[in-house]
Protein backbone atom coordinates (compact mmCIF):
# COMPACT_ATOMS: atom_id res chain seq x y z
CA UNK A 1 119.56 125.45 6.52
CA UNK A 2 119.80 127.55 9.76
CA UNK A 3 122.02 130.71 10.41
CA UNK A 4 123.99 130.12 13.98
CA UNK A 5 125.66 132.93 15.93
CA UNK A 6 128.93 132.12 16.54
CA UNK A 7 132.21 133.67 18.44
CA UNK A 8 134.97 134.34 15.71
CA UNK A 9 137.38 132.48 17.63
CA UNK A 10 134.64 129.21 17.70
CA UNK A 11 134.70 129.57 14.18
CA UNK A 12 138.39 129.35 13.81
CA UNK A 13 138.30 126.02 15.40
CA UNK A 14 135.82 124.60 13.21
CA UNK A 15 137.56 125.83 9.87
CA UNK A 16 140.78 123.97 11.47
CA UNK A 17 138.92 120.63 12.48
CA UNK A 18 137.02 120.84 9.14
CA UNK A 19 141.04 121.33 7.30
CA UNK A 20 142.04 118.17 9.47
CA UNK A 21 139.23 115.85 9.00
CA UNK A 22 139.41 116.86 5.46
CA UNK A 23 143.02 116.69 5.31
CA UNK A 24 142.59 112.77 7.21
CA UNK A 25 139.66 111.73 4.57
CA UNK A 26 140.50 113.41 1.81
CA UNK A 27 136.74 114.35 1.45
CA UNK A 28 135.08 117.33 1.34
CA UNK A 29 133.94 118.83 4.70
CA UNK A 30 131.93 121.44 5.96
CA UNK A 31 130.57 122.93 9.04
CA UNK A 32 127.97 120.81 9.51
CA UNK A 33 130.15 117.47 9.24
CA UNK A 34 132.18 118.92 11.79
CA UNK A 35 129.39 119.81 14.08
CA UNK A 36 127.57 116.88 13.58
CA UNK A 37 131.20 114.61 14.31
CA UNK A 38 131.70 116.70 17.50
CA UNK A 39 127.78 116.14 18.62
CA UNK A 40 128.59 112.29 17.54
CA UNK A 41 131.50 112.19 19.72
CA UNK A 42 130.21 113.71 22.87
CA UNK A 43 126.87 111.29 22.48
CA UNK A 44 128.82 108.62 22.32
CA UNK A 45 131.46 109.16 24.89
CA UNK A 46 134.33 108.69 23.31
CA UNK A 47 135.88 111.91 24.02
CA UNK A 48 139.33 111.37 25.47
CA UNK A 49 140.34 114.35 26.57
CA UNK A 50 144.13 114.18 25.91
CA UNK A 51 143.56 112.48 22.36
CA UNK A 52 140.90 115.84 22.04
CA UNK A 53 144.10 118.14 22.88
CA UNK A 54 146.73 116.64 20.49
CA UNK A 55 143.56 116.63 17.80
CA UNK A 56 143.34 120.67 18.38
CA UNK A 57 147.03 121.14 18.37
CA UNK A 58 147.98 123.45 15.05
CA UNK A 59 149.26 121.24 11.97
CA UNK A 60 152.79 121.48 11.27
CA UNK A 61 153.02 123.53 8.05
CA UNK A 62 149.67 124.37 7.49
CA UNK A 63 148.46 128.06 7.39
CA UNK A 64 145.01 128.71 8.79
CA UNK A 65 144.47 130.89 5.90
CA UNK A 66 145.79 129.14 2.83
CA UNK A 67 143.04 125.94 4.47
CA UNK A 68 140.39 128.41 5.29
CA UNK A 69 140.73 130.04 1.72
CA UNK A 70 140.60 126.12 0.16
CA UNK A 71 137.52 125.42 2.25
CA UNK A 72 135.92 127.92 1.69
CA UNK A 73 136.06 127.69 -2.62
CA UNK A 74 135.07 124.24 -1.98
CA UNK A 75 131.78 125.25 -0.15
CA UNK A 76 131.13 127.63 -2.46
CA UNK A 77 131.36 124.95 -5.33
CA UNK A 78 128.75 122.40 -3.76
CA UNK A 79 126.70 125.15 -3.03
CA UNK A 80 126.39 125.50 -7.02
């Protein structure tokens, strides 16, 4: 594992794409899935830019802290 520096804002956004790929897949996501999605997407080109928008558009009735609070205890319990 490897510590990043990272704005506060930056991570924002990745706690929301992690709730929304999580929330789509019902899996269990991290920061690393979403990195390594975003890295996948850009490689392969496939980044439309107004599907990208509409994808970082808030959720309707989700509160960034009740998801970052959820992903967060489930980190904690695969890190056991």
């Amino acid at each position: 594992m490897t510590t990043i520096a990272i704005k506060e804002s930056t991570r924002r956004e990745l706690i929301r794409i992690a709730g929304e790929i999580q929330r789509r897949t019902r899996e269990r996501v991290d920061f690393d899935t979403v990195i390594r999605f975003l890295i996948e997407a850009y490689e392969k080109d496939k980044i439309n830019l107004n599907a990208w928008q509409r994808f970082l558009e808030p959720i309707p009735g989700a509160d960034f802290e009740s998801l970052y609070l959820e992903l967060m205890a489930e980190r904690r319990s695969d890190e056991r």
